[in-house]
PDB file of N, CA and C in Angstrom:
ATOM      1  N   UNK A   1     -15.904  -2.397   0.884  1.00  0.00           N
ATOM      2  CA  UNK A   1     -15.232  -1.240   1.435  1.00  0.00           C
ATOM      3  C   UNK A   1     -14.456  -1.611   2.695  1.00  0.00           C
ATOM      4  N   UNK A   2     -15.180  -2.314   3.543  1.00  0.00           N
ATOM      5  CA  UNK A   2     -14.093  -2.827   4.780  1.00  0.00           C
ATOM      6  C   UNK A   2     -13.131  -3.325   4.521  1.00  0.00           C
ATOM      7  N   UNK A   3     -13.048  -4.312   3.116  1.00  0.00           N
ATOM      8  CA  UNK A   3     -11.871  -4.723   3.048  1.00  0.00           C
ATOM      9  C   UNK A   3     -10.793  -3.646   2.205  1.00  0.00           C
ATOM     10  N   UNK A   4     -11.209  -2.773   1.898  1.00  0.00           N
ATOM     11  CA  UNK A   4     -10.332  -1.327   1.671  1.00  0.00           C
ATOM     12  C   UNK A   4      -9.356  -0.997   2.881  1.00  0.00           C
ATOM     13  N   UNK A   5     -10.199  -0.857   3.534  1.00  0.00           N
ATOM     14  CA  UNK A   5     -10.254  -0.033   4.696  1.00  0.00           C
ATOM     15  C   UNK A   5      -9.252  -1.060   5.889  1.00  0.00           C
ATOM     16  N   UNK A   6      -9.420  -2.577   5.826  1.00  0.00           N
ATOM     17  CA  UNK A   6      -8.746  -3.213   6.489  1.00  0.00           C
ATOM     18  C   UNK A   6      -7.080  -3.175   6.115  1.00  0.00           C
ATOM     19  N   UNK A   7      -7.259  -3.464   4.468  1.00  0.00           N
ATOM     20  CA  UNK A   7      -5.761  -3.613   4.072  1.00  0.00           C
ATOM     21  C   UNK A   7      -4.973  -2.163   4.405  1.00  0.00           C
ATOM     22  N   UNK A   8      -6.242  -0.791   4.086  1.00  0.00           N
ATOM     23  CA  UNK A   8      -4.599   0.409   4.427  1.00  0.00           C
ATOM     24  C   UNK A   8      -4.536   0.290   5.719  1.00  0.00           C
ATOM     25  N   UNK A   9      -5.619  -0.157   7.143  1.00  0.00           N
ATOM     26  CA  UNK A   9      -4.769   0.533   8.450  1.00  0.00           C
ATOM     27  C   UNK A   9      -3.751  -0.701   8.694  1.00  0.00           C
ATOM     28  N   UNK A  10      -3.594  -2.474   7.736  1.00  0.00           N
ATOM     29  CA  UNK A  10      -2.748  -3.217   7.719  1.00  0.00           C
ATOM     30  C   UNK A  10      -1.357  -2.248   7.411  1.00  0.00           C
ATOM     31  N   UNK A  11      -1.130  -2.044   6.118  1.00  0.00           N
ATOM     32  CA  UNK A  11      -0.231  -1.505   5.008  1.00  0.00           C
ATOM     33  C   UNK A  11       0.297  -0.655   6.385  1.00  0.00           C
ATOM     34  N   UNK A  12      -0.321   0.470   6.556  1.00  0.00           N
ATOM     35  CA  UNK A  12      -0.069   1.854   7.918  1.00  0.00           C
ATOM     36  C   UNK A  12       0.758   0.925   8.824  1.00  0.00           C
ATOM     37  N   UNK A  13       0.114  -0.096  10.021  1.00  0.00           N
ATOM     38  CA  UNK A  13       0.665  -0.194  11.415  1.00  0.00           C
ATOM     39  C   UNK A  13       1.914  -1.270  10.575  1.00  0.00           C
ATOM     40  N   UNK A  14       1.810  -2.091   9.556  1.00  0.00           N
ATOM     41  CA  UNK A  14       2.720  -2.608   9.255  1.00  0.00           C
ATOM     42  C   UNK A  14       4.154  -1.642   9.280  1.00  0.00           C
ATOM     43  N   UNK A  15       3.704  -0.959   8.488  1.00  0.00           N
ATOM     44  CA  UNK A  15       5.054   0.130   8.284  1.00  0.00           C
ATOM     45  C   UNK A  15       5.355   1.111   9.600  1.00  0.00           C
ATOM     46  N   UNK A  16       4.530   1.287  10.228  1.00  0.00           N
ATOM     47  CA  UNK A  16       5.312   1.719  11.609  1.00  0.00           C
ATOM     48  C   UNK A  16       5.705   0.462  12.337  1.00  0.00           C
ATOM     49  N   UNK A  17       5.244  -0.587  12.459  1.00  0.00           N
ATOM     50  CA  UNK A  17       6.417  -1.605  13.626  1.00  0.00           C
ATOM     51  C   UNK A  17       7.256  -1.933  12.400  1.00  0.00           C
ATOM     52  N   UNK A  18       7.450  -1.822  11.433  1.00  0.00           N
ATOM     53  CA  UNK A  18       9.081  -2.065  10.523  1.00  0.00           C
ATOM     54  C   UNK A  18      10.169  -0.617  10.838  1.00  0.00           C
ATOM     55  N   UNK A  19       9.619   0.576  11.086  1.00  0.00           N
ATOM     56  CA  UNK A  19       9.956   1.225  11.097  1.00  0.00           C
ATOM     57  C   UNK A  19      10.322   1.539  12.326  1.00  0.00           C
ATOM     58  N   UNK A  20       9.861   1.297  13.711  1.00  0.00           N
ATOM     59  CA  UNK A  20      10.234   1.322  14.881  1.00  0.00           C
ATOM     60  C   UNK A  20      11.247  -0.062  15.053  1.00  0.00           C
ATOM     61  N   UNK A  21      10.907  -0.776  14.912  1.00  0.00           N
ATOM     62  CA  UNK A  21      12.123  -1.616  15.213  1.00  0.00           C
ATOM     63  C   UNK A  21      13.113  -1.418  14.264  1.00  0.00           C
ATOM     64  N   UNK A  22      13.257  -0.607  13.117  1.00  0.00           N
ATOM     65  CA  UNK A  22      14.607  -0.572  12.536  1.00  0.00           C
ATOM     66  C   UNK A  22      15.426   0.833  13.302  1.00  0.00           C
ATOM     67  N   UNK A  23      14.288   1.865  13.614  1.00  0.00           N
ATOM     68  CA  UNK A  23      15.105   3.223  14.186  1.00  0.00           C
ATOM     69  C   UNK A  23      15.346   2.135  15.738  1.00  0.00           C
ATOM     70  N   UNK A  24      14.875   1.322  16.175  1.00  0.00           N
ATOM     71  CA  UNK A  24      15.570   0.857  17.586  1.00  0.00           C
ATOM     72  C   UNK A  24      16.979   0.075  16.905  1.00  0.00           C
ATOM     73  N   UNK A  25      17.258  -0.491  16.507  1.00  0.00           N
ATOM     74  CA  UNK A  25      18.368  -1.405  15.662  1.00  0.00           C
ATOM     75  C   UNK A  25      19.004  -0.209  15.203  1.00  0.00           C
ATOM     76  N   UNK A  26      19.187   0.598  14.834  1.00  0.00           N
ATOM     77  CA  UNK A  26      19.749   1.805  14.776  1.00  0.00           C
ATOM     78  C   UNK A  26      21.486   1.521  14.854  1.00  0.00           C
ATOM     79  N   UNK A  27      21.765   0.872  16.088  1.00  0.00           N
ATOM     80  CA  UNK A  27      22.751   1.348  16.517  1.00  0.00           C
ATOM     81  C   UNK A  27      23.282  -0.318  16.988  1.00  0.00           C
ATOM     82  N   UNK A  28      22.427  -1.489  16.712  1.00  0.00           N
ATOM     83  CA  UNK A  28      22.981  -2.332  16.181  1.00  0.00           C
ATOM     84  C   UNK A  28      23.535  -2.794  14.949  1.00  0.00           C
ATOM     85  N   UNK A  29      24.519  -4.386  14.972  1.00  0.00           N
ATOM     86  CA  UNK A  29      24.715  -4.921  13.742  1.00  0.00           C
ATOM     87  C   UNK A  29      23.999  -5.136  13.216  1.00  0.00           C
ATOM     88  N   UNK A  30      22.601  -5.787  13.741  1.00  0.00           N
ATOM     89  CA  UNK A  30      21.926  -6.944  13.080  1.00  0.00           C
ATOM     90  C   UNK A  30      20.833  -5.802  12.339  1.00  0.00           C
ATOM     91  N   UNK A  31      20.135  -6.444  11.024  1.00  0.00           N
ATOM     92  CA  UNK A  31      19.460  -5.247  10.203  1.00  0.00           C
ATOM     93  C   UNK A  31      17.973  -5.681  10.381  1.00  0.00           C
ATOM     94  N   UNK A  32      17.206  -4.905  10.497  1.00  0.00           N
ATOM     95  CA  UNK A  32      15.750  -4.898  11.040  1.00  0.00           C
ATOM     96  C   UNK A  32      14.814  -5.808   9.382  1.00  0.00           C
ATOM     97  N   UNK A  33      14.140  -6.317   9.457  1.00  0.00           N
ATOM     98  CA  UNK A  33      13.280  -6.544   8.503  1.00  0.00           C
ATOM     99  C   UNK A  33      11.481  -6.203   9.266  1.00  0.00           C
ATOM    100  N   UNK A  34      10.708  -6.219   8.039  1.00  0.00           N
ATOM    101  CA  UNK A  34       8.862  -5.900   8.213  1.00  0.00           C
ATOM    102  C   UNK A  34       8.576  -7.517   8.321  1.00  0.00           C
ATOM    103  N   UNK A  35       7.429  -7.436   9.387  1.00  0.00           N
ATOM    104  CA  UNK A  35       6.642  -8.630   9.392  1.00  0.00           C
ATOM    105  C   UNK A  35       5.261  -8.435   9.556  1.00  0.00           C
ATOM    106  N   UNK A  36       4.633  -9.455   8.809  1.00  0.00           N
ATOM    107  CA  UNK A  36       3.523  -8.871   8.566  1.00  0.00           C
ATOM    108  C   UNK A  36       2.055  -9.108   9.824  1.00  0.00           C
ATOM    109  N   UNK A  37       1.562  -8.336  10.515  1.00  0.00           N
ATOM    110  CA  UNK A  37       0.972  -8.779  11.344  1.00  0.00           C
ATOM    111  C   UNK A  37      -0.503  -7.750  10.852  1.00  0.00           C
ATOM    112  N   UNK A  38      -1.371  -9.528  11.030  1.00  0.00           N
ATOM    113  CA  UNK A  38      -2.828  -9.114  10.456  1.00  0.00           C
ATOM    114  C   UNK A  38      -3.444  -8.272  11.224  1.00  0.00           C
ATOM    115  N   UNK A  39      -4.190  -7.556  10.876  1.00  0.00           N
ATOM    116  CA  UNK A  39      -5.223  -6.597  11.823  1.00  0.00           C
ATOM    117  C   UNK A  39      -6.732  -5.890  11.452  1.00  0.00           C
ATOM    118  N   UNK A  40      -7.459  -6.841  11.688  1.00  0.00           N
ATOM    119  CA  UNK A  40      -8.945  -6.778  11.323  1.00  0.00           C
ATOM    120  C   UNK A  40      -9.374  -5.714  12.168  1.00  0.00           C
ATOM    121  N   UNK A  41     -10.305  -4.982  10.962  1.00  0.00           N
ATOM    122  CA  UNK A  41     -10.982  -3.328  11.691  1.00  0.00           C
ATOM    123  C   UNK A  41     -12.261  -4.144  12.499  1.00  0.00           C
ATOM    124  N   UNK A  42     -12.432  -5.092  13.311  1.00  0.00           N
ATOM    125  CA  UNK A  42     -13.490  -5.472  14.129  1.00  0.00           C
ATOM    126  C   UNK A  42     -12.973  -5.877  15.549  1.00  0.00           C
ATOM    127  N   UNK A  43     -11.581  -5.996  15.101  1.00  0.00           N
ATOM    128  CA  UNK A  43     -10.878  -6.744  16.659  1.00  0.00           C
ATOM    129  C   UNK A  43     -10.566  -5.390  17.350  1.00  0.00           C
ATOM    130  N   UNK A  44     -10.427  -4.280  16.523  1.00  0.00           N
ATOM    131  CA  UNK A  44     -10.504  -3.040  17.316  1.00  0.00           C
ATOM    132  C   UNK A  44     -11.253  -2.179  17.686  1.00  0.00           C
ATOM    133  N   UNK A  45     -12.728  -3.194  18.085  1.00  0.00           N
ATOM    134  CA  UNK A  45     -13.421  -2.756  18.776  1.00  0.00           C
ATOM    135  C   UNK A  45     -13.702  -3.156  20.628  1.00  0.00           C
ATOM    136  N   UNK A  46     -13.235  -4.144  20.709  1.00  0.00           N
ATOM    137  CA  UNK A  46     -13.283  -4.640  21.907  1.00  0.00           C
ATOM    138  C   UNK A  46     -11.932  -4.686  22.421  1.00  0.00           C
ATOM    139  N   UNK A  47     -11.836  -5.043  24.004  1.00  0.00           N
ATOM    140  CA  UNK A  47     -10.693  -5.504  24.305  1.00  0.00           C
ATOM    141  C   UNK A  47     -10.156  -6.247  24.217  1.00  0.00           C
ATOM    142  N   UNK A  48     -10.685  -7.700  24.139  1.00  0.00           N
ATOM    143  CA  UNK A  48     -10.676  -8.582  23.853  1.00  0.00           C
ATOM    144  C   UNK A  48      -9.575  -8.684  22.219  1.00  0.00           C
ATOM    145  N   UNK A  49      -9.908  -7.983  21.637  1.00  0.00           N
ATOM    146  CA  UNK A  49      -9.788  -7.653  19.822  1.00  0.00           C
ATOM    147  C   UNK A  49      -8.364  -7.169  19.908  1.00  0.00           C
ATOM    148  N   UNK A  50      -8.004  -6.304  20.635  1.00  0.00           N
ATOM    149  CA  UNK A  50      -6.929  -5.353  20.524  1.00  0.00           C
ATOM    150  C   UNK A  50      -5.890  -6.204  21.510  1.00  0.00           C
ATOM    151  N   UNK A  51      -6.371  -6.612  22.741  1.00  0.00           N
ATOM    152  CA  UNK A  51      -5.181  -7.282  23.144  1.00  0.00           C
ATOM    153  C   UNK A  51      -4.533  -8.799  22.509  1.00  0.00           C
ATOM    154  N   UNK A  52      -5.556  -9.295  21.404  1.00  0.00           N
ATOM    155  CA  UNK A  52      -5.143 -10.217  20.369  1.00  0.00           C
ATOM    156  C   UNK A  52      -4.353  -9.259  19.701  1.00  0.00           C
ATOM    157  N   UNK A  53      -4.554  -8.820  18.698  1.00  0.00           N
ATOM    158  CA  UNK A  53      -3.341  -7.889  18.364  1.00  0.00           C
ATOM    159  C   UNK A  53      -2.414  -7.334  18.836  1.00  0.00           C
ATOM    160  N   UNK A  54      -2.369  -6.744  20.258  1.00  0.00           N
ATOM    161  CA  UNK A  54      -1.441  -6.439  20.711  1.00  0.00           C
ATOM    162  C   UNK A  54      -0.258  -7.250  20.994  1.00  0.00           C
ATOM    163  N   UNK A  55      -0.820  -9.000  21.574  1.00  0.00           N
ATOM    164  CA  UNK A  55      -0.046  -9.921  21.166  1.00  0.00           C
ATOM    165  C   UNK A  55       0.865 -10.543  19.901  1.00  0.00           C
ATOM    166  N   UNK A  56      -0.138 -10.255  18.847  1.00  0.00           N
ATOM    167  CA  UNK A  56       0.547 -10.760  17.635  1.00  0.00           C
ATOM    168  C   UNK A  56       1.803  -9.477  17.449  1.00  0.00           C
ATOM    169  N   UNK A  57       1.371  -8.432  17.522  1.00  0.00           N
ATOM    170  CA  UNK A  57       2.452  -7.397  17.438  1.00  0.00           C
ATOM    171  C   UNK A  57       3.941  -7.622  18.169  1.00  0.00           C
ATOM    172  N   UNK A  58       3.320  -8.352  19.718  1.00  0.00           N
ATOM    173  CA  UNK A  58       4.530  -8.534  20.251  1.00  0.00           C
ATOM    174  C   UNK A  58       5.278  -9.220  19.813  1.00  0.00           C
ATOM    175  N   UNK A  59       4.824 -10.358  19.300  1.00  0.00           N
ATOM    176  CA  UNK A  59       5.802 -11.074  18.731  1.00  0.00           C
ATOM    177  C   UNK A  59       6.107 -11.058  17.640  1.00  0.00           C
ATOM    178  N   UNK A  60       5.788 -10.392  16.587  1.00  0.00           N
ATOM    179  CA  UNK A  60       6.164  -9.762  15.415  1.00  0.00           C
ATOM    180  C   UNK A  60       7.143  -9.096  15.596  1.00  0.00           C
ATOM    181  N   UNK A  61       6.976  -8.190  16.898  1.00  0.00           N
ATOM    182  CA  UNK A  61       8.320  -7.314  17.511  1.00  0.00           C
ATOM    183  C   UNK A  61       9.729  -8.412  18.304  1.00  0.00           C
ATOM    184  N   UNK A  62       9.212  -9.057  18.675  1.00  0.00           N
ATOM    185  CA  UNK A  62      10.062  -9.903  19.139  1.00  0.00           C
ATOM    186  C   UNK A  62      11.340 -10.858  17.829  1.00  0.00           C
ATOM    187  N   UNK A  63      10.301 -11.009  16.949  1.00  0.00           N
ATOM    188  CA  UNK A  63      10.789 -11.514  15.763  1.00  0.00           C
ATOM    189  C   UNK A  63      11.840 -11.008  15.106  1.00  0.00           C
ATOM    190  N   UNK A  64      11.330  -9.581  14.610  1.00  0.00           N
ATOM    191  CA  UNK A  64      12.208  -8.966  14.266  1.00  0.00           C
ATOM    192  C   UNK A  64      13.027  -8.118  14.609  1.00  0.00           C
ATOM    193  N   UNK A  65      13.157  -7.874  16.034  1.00  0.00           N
ATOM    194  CA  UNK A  65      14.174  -7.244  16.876  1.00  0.00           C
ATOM    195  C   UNK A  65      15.370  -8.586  17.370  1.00  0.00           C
ATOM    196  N   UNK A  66      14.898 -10.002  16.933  1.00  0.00           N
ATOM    197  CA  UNK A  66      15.698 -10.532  17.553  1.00  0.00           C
ATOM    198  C   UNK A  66      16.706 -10.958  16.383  1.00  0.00           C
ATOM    199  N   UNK A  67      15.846 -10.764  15.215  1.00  0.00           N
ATOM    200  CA  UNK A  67      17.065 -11.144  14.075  1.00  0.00           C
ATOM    201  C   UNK A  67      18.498 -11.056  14.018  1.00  0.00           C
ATOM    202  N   UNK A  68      19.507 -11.768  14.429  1.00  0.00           N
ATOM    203  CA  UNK A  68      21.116 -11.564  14.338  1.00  0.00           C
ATOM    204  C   UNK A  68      21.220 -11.079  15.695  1.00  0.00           C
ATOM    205  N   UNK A  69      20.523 -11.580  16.723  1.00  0.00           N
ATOM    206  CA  UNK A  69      21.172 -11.293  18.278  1.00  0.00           C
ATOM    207  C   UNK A  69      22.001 -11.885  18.628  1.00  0.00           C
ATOM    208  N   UNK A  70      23.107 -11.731  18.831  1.00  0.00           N
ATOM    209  CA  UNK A  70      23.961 -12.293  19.361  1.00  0.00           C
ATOM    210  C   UNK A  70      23.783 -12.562  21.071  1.00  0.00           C
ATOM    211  N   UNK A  71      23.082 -13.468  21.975  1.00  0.00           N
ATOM    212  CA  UNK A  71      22.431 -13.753  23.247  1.00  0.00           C
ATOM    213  C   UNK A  71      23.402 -13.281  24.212  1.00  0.00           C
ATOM    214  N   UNK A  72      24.826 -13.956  24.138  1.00  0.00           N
ATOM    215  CA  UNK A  72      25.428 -13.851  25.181  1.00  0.00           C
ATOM    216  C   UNK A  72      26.306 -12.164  24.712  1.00  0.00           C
ATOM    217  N   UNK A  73      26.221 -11.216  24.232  1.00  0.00           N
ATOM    218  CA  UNK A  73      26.452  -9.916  24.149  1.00  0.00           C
ATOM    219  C   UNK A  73      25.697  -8.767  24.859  1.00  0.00           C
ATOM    220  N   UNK A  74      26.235  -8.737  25.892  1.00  0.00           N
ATOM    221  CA  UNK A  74      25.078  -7.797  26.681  1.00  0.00           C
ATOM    222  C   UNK A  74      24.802  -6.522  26.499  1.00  0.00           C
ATOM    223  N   UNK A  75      24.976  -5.778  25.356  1.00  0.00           N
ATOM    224  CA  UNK A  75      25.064  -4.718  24.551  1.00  0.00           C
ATOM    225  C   UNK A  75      23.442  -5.323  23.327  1.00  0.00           C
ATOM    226  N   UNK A  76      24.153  -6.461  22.619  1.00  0.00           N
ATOM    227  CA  UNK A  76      22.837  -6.820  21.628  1.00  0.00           C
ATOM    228  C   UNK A  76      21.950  -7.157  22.741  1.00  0.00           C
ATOM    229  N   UNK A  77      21.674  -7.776  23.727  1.00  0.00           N
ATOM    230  CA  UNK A  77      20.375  -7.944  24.721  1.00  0.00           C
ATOM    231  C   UNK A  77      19.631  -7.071  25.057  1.00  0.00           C
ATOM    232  N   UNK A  78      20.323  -5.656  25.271  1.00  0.00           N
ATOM    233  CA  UNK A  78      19.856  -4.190  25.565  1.00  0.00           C
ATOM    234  C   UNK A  78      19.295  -3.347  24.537  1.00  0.00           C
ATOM    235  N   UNK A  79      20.205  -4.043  23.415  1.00  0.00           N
ATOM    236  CA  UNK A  79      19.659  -3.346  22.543  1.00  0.00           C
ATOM    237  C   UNK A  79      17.929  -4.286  21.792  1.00  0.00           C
ATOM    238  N   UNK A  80      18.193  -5.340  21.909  1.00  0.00           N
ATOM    239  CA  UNK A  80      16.706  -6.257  22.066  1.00  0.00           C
ATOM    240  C   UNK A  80      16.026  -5.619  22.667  1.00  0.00           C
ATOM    241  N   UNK A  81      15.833  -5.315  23.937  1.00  0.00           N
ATOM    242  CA  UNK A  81      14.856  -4.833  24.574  1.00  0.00           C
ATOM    243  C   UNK A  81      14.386  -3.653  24.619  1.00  0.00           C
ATOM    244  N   UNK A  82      15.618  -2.636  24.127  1.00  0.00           N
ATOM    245  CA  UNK A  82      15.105  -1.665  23.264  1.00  0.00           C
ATOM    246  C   UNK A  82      14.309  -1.415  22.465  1.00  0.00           C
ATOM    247  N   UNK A  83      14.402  -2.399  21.338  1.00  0.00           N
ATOM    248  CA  UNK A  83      13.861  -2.613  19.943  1.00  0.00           C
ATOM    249  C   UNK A  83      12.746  -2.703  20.164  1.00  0.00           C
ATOM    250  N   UNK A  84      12.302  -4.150  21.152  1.00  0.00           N
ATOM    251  CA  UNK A  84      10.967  -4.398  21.755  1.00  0.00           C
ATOM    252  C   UNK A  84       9.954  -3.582  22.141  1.00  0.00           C
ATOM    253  N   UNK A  85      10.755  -2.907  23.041  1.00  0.00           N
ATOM    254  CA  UNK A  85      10.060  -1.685  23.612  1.00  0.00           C
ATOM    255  C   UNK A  85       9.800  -0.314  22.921  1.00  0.00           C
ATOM    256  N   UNK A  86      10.249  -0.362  21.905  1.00  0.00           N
ATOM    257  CA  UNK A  86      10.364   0.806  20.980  1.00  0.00           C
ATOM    258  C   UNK A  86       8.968   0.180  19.831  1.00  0.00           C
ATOM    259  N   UNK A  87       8.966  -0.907  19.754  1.00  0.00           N
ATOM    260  CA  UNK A  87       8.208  -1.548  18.436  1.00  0.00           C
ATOM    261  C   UNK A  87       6.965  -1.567  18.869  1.00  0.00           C
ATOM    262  N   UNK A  88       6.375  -1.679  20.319  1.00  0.00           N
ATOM    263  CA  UNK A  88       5.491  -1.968  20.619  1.00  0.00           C
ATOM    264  C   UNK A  88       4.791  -0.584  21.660  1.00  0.00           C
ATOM    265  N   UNK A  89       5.743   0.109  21.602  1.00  0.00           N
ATOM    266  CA  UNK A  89       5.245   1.342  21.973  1.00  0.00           C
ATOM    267  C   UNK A  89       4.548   1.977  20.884  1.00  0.00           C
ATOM    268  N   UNK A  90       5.319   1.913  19.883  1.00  0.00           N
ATOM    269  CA  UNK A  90       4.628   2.624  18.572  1.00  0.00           C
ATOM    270  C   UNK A  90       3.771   1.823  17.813  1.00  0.00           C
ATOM    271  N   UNK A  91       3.525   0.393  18.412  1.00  0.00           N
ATOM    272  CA  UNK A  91       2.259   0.021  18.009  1.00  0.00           C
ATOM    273  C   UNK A  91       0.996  -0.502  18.473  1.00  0.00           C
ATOM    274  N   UNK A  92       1.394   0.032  20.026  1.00  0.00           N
ATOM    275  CA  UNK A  92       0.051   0.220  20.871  1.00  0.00           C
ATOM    276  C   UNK A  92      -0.672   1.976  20.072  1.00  0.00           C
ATOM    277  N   UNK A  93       0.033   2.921  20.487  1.00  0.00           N
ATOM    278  CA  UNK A  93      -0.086   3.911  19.441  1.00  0.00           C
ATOM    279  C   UNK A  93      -0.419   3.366  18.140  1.00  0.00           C
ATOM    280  N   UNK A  94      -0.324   3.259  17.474  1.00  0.00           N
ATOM    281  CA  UNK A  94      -0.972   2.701  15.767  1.00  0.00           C
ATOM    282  C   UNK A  94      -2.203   1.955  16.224  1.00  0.00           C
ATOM    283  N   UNK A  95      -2.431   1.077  17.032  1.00  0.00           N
ATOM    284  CA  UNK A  95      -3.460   0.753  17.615  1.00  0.00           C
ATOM    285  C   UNK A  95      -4.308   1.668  17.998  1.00  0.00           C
ATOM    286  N   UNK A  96      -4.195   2.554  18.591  1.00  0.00           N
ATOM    287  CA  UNK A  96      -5.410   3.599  19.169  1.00  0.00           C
ATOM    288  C   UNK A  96      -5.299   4.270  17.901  1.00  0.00           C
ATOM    289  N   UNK A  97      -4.837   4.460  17.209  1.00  0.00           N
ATOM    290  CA  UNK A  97      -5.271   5.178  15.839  1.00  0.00           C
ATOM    291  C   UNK A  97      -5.831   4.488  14.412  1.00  0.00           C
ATOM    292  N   UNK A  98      -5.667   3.829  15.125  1.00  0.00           N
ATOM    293  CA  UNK A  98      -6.378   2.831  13.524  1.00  0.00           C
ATOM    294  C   UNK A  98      -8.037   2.594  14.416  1.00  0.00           C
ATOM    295  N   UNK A  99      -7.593   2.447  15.675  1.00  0.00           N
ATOM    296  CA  UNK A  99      -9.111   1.959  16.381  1.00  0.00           C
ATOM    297  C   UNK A  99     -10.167   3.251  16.458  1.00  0.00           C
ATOM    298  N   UNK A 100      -9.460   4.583  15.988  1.00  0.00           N
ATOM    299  CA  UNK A 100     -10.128   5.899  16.068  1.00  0.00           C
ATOM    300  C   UNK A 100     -10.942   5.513  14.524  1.00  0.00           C
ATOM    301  N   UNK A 101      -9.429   5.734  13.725  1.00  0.00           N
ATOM    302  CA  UNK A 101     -10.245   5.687  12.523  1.00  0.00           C
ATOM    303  C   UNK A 101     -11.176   4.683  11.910  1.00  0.00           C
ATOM    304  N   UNK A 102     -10.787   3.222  12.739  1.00  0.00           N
ATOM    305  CA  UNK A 102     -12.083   2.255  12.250  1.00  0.00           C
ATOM    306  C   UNK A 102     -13.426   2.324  12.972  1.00  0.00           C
ATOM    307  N   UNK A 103     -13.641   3.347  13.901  1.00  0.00           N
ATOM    308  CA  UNK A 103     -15.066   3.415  14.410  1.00  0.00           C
ATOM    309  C   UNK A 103     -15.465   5.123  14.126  1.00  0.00           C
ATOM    310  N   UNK A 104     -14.551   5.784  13.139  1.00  0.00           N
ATOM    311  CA  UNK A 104     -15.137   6.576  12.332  1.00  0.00           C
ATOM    312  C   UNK A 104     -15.844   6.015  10.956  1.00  0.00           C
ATOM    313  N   UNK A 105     -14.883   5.053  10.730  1.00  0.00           N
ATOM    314  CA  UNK A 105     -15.315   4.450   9.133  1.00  0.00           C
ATOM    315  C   UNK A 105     -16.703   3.741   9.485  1.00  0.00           C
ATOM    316  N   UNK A 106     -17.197   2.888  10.706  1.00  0.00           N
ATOM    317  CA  UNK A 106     -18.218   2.605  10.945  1.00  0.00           C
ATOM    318  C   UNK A 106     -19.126   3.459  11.368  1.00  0.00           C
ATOM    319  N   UNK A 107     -19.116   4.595  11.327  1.00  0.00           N
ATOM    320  CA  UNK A 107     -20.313   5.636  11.479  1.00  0.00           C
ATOM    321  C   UNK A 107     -21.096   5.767  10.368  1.00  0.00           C
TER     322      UNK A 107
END
């Protein structure tokens, strides 16, 4: 059952950081793609757990917000850090909600 339970809140936060970094890219050229970042219902119990994930997220976000940046365009740079900040806002959020629902599922 955990491993039920691991793959949908995967499947879930996956599809919100694909989905936040494509509504941030919005209004860039470059086109957003999903990356897949693992997330075990045990690392979201500690801090320790979540700020490992929170890392891998970042750079999952980093990854795919940076796809087709053009560096020296200071419009695509802004809009990078947008993306960033948009991807990882909504998946610190997905984080506290997957970490709700995985210490309901452990009750």
């Amino acid at each position: 059952m955990t491993n039920g339970i691991e793959n949908n809140l995967r499947n879930i936060f996956l599809a919100t950081l694909a989905s936040a970094a494509m509504l941030a890219l919005a209004a860039a050229p470059a086109q957003a793609a999903g990356v897949a970042v693992k997330v075990a219902s045990h690392e979201l119990l500690s801090a320790e757990g979540r700020a490992a994930v929170e890392a891998r997220v970042e750079h999952a976000a980093r990854m795919v917000c940076s796809s087709g940046t053009e560096w020296k365009d200071l419009r695509a740079r802004a809009n990078y850090r947008a993306c960033v900040a948009s991807a990882m806002e909504s998946g610190k959020t997905r984080i506290a909600d997957l970490r709700a629902s995985s210490q309901m599922a452990s009750r």
